[in-house]
Protein backbone atom coordinates (compact mmCIF):
# COMPACT_ATOMS: atom_id res chain seq x y z
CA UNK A 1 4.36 -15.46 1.56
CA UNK A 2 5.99 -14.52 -1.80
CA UNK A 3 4.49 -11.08 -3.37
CA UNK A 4 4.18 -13.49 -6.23
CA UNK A 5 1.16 -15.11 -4.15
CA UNK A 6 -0.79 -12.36 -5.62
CA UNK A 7 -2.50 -12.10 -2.17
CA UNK A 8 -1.54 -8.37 -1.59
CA UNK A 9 -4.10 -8.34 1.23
CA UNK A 10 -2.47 -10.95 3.54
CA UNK A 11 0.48 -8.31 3.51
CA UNK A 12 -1.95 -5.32 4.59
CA UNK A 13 -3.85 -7.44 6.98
CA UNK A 14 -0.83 -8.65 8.67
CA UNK A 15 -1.52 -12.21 8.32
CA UNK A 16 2.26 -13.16 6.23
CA UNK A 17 5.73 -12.66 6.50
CA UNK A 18 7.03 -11.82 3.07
CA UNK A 19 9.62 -13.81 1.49
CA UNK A 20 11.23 -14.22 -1.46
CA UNK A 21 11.02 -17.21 -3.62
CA UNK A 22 14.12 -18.61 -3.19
CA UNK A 23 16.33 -20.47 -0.27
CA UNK A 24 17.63 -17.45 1.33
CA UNK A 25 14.40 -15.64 1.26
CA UNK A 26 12.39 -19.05 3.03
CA UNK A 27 15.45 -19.48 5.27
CA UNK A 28 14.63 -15.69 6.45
CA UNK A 29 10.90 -16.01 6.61
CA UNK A 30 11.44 -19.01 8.64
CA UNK A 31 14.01 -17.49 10.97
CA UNK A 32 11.40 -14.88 11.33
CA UNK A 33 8.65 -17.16 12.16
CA UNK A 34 10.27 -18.72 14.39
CA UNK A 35 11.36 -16.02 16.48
CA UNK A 36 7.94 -14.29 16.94
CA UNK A 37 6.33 -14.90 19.89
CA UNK A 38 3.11 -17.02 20.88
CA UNK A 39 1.05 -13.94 21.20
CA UNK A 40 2.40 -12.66 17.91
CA UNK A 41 2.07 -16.09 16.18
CA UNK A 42 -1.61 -16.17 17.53
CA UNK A 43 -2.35 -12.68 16.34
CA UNK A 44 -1.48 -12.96 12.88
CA UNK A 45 -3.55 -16.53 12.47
CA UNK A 46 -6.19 -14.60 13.97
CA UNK A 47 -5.88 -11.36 11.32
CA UNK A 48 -5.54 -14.60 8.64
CA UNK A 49 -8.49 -16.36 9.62
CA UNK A 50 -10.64 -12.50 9.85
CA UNK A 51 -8.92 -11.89 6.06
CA UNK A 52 -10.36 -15.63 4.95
CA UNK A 53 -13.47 -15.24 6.55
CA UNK A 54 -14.25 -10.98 5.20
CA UNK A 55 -12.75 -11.94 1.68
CA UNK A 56 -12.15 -16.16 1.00
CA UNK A 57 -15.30 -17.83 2.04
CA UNK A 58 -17.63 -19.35 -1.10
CA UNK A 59 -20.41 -16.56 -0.55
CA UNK A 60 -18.24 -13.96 -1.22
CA UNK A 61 -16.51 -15.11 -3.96
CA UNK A 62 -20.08 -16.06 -5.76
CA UNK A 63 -21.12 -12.62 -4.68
CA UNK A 64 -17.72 -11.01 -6.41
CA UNK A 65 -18.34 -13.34 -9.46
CA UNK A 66 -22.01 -11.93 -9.98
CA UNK A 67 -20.64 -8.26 -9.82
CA UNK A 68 -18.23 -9.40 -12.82
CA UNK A 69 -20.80 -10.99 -14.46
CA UNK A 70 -23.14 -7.98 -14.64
CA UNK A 71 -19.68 -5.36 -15.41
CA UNK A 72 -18.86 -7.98 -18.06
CA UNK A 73 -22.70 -7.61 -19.59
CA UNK A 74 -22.66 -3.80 -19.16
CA UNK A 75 -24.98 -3.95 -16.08
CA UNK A 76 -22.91 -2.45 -13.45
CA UNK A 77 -19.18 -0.55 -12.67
CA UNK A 78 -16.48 -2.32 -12.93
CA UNK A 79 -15.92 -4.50 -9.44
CA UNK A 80 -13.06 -3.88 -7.18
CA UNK A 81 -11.61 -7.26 -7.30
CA UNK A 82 -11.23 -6.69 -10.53
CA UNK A 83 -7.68 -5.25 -11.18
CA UNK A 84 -6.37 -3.79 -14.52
CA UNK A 85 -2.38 -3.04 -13.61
């Protein structure tokens, strides 16, 4: 995954490889890939599938969407998927 993904939490859950966005950098990731082991392969779809399911699924996001909502309409602090850099 590129850093360009915006997905900095893949990264810190261990669920990518980081790449860069051009042949080299998918040629690398690939060559990576492919020399982890099953175990290894398994555990980082596992810590993918955890990330998807603790931040990804449609009842979070709705739930993240209401806590912008109510920051947007001065009802609540400003929510922590909401990034300002």
């Amino acid at each position: 995954m590129t850093p360009e993904c915006h997905l900095p939490e893949g990264f810190a859950a261990g669920a990518a490889v980081r790449i860069t966005a051009d042949a080299a950098g998918v040629a690398g990731g690939g060559e990576e890939v492919a020399g982890m082991g099953e175990g290894e392969l398994r555990e980082m779809g596992m810590r993918g599938r955890k990330l998807v399911e603790e931040r990804f699924t449609w009842r979070q996001i709705a739930l993240e969407m209401v806590e912008v909502y109510d920051w947007v309409l001065g009802r609540g602090e400003r929510p922590r998927c909401v990034r300002l850099d």
